[in-house]
PDB file of N, CA and C in Angstrom:
ATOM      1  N   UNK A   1      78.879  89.771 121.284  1.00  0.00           N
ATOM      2  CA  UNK A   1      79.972  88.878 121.617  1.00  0.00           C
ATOM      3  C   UNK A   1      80.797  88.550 120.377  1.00  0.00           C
ATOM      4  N   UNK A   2      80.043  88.359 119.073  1.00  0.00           N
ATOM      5  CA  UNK A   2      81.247  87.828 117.857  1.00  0.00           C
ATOM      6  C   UNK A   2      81.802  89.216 117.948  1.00  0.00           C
ATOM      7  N   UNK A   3      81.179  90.741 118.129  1.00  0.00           N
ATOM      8  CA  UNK A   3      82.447  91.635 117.479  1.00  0.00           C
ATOM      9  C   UNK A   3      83.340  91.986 118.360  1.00  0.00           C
ATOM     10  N   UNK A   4      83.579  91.218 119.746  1.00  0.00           N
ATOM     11  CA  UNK A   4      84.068  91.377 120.776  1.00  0.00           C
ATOM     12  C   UNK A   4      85.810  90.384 119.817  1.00  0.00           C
ATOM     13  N   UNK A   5      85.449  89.360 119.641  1.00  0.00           N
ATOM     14  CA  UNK A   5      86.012  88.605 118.854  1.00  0.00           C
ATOM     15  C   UNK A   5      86.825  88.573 117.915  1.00  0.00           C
ATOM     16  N   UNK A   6      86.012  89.461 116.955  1.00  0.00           N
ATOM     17  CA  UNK A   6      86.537  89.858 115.321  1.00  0.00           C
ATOM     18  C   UNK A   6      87.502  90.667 115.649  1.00  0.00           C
ATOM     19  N   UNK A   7      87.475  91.447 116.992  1.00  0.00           N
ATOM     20  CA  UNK A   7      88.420  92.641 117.087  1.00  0.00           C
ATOM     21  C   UNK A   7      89.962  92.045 116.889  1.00  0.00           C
ATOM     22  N   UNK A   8      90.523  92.502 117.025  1.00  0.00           N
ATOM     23  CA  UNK A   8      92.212  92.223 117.428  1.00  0.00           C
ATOM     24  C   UNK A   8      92.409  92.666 118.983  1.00  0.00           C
ATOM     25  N   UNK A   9      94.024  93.243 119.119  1.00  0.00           N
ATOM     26  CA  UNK A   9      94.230  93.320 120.324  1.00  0.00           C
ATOM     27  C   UNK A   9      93.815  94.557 120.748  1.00  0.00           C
ATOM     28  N   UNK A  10      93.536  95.169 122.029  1.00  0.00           N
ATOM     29  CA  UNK A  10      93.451  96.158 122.060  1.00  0.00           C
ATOM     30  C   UNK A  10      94.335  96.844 122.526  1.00  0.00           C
ATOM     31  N   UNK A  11      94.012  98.520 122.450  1.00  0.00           N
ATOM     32  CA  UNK A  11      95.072  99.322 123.192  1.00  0.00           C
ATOM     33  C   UNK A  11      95.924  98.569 124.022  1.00  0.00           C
ATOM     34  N   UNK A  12      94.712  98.487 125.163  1.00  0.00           N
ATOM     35  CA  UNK A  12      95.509  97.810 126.976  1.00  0.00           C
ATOM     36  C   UNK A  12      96.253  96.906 127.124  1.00  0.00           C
ATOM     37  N   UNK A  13      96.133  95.820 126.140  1.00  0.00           N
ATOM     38  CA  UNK A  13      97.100  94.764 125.898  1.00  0.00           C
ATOM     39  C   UNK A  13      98.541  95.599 125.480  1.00  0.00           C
ATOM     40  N   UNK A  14      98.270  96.214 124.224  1.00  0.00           N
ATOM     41  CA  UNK A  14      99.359  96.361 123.489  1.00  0.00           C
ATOM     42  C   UNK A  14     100.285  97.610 124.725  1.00  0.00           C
ATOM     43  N   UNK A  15     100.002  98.247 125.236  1.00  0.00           N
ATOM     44  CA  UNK A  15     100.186  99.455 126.319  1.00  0.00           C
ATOM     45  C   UNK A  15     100.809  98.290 127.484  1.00  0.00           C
ATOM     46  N   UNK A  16     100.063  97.508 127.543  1.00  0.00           N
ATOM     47  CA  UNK A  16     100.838  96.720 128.615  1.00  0.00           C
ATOM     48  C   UNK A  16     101.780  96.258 128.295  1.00  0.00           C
ATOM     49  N   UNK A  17     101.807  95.043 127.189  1.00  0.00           N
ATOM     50  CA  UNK A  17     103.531  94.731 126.508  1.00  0.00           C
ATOM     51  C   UNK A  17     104.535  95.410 126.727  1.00  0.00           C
ATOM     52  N   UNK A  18     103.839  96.893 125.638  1.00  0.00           N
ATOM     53  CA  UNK A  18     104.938  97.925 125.686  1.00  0.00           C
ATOM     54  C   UNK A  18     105.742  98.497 126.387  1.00  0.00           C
ATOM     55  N   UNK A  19     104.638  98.859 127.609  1.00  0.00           N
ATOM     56  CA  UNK A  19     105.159  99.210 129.403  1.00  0.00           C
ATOM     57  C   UNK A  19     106.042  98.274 129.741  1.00  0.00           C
ATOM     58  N   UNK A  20     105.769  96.733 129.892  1.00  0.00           N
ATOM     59  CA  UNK A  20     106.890  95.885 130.161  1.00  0.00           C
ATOM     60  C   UNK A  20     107.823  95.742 129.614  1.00  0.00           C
ATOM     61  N   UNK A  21     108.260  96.401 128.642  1.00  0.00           N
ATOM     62  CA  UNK A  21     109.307  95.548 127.839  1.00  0.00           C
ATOM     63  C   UNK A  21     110.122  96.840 128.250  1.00  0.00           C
ATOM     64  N   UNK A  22     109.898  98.372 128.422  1.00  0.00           N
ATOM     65  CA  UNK A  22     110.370  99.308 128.778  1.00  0.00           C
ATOM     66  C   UNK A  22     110.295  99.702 130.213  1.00  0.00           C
ATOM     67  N   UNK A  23     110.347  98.430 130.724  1.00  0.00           N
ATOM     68  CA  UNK A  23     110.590  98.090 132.775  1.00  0.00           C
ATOM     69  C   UNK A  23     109.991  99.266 133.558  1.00  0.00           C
ATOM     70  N   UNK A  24     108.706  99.673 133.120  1.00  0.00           N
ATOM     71  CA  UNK A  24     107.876 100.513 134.120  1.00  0.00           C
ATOM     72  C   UNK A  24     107.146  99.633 135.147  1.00  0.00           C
ATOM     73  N   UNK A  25     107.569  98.812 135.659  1.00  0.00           N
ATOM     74  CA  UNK A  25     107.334  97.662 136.818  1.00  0.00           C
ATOM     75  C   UNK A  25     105.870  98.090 136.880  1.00  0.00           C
ATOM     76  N   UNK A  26     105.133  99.128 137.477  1.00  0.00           N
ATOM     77  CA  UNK A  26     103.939  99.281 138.107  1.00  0.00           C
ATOM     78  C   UNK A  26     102.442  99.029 136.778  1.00  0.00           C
ATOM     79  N   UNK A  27     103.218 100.077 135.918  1.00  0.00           N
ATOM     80  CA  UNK A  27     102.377 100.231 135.199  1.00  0.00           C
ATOM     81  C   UNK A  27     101.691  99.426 133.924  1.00  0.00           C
ATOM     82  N   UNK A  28     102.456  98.045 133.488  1.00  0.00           N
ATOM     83  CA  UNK A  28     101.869  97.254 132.817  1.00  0.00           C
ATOM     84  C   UNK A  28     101.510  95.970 133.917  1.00  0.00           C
ATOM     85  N   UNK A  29     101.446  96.226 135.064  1.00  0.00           N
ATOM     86  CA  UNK A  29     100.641  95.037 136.221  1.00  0.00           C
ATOM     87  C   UNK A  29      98.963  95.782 136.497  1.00  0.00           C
ATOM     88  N   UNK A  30      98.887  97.290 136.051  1.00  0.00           N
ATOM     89  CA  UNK A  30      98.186  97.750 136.391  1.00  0.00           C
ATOM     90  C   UNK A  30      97.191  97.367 135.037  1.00  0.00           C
ATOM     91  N   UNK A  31      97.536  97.348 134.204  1.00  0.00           N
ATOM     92  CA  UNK A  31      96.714  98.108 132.600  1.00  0.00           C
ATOM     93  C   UNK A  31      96.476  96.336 132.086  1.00  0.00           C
ATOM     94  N   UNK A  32      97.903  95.708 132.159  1.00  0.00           N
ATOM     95  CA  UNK A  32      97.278  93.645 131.965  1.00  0.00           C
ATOM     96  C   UNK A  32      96.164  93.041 132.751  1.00  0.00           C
ATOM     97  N   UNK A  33      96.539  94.054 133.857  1.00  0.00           N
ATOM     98  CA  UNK A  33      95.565  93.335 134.843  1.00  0.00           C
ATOM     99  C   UNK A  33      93.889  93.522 134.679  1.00  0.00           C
ATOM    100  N   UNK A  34      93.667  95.044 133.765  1.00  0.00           N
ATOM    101  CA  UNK A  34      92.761  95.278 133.919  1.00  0.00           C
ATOM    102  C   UNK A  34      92.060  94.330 132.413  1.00  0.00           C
ATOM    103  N   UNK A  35      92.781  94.491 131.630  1.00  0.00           N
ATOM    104  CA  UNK A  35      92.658  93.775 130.469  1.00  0.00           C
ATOM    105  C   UNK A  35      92.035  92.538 130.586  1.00  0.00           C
ATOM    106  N   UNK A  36      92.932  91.623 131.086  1.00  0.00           N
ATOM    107  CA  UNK A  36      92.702  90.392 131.526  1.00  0.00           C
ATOM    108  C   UNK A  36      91.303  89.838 132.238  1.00  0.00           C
ATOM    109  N   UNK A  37      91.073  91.302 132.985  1.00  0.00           N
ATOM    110  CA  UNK A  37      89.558  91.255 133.641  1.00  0.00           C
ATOM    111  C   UNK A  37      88.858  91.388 132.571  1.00  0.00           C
ATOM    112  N   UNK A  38      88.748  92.353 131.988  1.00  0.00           N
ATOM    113  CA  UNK A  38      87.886  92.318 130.449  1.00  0.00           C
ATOM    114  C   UNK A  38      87.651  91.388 129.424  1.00  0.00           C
ATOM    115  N   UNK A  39      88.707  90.740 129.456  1.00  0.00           N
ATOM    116  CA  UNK A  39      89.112  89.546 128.490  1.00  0.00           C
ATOM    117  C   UNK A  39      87.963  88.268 129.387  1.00  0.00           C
ATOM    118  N   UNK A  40      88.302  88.098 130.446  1.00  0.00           N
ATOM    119  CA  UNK A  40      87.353  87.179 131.271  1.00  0.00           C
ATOM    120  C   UNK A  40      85.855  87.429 131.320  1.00  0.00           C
ATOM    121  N   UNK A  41      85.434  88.822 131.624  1.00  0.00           N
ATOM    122  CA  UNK A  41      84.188  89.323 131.442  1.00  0.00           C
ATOM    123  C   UNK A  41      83.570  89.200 129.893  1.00  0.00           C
ATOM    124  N   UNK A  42      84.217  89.013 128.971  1.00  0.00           N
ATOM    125  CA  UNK A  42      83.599  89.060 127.780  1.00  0.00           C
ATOM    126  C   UNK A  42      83.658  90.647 127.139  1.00  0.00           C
ATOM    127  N   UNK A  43      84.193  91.375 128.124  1.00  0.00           N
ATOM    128  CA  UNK A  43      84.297  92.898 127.267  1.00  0.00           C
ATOM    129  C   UNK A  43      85.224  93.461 126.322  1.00  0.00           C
ATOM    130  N   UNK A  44      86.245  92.562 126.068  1.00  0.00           N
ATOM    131  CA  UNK A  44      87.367  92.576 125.049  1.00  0.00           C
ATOM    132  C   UNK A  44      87.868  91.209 124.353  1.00  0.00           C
ATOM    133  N   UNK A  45      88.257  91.425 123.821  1.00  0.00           N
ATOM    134  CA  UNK A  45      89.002  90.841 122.543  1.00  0.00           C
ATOM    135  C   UNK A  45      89.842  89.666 122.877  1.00  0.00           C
ATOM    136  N   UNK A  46      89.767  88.380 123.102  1.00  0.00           N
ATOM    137  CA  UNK A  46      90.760  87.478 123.476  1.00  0.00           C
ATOM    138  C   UNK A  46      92.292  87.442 122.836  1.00  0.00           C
ATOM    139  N   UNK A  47      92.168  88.084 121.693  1.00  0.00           N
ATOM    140  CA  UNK A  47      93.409  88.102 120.702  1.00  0.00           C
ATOM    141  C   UNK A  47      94.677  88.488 121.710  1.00  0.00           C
ATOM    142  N   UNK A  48      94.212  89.388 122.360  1.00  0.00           N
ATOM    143  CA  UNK A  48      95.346  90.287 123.020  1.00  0.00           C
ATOM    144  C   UNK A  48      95.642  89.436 124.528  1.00  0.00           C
ATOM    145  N   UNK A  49      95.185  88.404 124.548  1.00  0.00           N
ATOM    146  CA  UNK A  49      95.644  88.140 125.597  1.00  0.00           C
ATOM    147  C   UNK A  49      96.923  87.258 126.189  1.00  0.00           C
ATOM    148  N   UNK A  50      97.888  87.462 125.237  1.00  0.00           N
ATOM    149  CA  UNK A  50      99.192  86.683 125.407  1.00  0.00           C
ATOM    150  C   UNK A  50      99.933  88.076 125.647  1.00  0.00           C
ATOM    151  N   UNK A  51      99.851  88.728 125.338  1.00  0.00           N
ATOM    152  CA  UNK A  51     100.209  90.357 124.923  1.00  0.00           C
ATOM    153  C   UNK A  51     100.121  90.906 126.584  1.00  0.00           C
ATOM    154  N   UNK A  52      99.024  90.718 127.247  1.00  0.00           N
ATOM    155  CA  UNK A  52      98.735  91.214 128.587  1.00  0.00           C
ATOM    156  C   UNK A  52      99.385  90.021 129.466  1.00  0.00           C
ATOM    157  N   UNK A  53      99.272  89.019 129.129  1.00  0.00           N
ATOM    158  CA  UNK A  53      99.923  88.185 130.345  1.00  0.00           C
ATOM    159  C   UNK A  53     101.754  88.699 129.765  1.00  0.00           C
ATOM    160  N   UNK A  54     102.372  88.814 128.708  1.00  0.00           N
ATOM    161  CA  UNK A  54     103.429  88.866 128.618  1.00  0.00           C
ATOM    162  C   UNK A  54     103.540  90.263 129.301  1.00  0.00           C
ATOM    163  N   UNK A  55     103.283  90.856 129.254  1.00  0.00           N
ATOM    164  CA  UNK A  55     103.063  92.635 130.323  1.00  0.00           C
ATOM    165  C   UNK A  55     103.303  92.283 131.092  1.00  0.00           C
ATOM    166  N   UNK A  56     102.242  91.864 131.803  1.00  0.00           N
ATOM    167  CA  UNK A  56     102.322  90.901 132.797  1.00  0.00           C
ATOM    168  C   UNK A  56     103.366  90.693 133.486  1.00  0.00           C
ATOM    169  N   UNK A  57     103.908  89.520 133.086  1.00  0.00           N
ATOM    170  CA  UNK A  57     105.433  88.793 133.521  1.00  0.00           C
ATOM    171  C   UNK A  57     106.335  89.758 133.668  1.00  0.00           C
ATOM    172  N   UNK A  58     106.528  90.476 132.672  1.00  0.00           N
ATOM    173  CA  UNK A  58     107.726  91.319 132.111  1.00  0.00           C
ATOM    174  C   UNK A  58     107.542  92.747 133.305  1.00  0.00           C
ATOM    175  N   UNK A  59     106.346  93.288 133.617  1.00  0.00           N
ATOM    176  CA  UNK A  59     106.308  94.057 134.882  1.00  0.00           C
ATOM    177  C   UNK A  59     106.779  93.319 136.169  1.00  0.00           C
ATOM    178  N   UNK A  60     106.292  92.408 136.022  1.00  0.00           N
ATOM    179  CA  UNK A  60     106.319  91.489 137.899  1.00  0.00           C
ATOM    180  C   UNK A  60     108.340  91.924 137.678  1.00  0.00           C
ATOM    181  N   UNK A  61     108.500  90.884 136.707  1.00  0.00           N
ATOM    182  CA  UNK A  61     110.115  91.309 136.244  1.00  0.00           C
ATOM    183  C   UNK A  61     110.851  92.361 136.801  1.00  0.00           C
ATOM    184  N   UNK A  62     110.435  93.237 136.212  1.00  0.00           N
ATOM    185  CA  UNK A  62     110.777  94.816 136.436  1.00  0.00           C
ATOM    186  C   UNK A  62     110.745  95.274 137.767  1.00  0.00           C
ATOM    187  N   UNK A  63     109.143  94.746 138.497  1.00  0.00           N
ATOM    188  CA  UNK A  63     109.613  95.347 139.419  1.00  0.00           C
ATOM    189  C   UNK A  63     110.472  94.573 140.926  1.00  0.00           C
ATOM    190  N   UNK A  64     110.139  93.285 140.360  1.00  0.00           N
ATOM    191  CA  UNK A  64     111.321  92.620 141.689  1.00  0.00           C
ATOM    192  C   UNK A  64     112.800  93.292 140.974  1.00  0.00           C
ATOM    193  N   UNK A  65     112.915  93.393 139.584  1.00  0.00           N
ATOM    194  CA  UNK A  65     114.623  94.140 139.712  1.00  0.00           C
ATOM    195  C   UNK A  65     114.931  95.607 140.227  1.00  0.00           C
ATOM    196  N   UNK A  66     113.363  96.544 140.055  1.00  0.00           N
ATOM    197  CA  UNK A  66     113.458  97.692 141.222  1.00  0.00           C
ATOM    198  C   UNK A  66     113.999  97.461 142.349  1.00  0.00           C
ATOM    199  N   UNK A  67     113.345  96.180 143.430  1.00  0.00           N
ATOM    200  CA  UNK A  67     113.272  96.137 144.587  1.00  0.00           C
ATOM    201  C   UNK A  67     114.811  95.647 144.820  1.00  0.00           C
ATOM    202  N   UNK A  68     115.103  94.980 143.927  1.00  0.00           N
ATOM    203  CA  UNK A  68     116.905  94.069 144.138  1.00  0.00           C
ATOM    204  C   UNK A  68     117.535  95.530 143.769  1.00  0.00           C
ATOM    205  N   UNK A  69     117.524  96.310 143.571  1.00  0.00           N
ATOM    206  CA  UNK A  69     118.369  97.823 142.763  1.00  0.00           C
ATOM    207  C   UNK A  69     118.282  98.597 144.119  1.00  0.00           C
ATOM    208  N   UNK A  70     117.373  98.630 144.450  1.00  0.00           N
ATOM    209  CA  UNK A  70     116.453  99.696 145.656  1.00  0.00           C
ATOM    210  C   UNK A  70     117.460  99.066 146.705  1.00  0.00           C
ATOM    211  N   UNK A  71     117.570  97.735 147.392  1.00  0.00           N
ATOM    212  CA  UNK A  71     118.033  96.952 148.311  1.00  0.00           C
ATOM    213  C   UNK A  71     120.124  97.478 148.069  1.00  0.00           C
ATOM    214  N   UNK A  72     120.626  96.517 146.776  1.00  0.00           N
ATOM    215  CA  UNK A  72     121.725  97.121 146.547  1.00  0.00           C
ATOM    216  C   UNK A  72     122.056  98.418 146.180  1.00  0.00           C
ATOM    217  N   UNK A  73     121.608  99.634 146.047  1.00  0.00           N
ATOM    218  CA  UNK A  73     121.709 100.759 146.083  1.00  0.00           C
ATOM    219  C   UNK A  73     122.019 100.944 148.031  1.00  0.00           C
ATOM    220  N   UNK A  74     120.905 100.467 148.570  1.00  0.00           N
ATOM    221  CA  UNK A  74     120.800 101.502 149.740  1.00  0.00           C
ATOM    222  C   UNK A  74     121.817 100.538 150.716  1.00  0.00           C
ATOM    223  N   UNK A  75     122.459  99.438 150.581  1.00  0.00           N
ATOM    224  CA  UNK A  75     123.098  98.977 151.398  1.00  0.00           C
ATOM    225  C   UNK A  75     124.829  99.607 150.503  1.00  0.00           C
ATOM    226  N   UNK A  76     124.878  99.740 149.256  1.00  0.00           N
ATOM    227  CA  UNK A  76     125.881 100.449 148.930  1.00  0.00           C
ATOM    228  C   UNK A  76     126.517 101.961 149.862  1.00  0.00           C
ATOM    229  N   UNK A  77     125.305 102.373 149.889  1.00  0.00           N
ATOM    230  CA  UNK A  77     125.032 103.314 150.343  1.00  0.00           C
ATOM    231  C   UNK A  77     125.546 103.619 151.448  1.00  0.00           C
ATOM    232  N   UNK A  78     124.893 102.969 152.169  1.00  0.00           N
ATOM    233  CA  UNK A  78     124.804 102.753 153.968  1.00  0.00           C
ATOM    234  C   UNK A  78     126.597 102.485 154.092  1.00  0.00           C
ATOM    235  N   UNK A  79     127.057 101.630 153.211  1.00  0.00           N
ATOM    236  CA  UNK A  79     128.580 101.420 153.249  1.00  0.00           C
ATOM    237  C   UNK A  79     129.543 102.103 152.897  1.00  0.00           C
ATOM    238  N   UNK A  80     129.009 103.244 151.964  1.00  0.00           N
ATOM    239  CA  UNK A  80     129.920 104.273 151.593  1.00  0.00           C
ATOM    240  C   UNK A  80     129.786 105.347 152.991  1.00  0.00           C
ATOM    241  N   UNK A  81     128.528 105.931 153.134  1.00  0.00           N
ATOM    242  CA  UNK A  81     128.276 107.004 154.290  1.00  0.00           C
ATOM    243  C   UNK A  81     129.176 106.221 155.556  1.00  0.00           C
ATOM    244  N   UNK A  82     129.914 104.843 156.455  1.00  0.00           N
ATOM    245  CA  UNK A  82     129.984 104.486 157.247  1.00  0.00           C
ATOM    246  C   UNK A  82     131.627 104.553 156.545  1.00  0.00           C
ATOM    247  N   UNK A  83     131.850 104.003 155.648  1.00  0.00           N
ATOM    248  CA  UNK A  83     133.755 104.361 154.850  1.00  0.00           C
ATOM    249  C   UNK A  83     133.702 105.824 155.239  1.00  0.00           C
ATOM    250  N   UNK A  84     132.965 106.626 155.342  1.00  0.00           N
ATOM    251  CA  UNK A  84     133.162 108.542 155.180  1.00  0.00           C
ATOM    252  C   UNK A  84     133.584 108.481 156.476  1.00  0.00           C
ATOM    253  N   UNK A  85     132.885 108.140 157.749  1.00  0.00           N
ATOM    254  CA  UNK A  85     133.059 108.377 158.802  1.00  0.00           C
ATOM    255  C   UNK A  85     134.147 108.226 159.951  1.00  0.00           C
TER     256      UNK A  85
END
């Protein structure tokens, strides 16, 4: 448990940040999340855990602005194909 401690952050934290900050919506909800479990279990490093919740956020982020993009894309859409007709 102390060298669980002594560590710094790990990969998964830092992979998660990174993922979020570069709006891969899925993939730092996937890798914080798992972190965070580790971090709770005692199998990693607490250091990193502002790092995974900021992933975290910054995915959830990402991907409700997919879903608002996805929504105004396809009603753009739907309005251009119905102007053609």
């Amino acid at each position: 448990m102390d060298d669980v401690q002594k560590q710094g952050a790990s990969g998964l934290s830092i992979a998660a940040l990174v993922t979020g900050i570069l709006g891969l919506s899925i993939i730092p909800i996937i890798l914080a999340s798992i972190e965070l479990s580790k971090i709770k279990k005692g199998l990693s490093s607490p250091a990193g855990k502002g790092m995974s919740i900021a992933g975290l956020i910054l995915g959830i982020l990402a991907l409700i602005g997919w879903i608002i993009y996805a929504i105004v894309a396809s009603v753009f859409l739907a309005n251009f194909v119905n102007a053609m007709s």
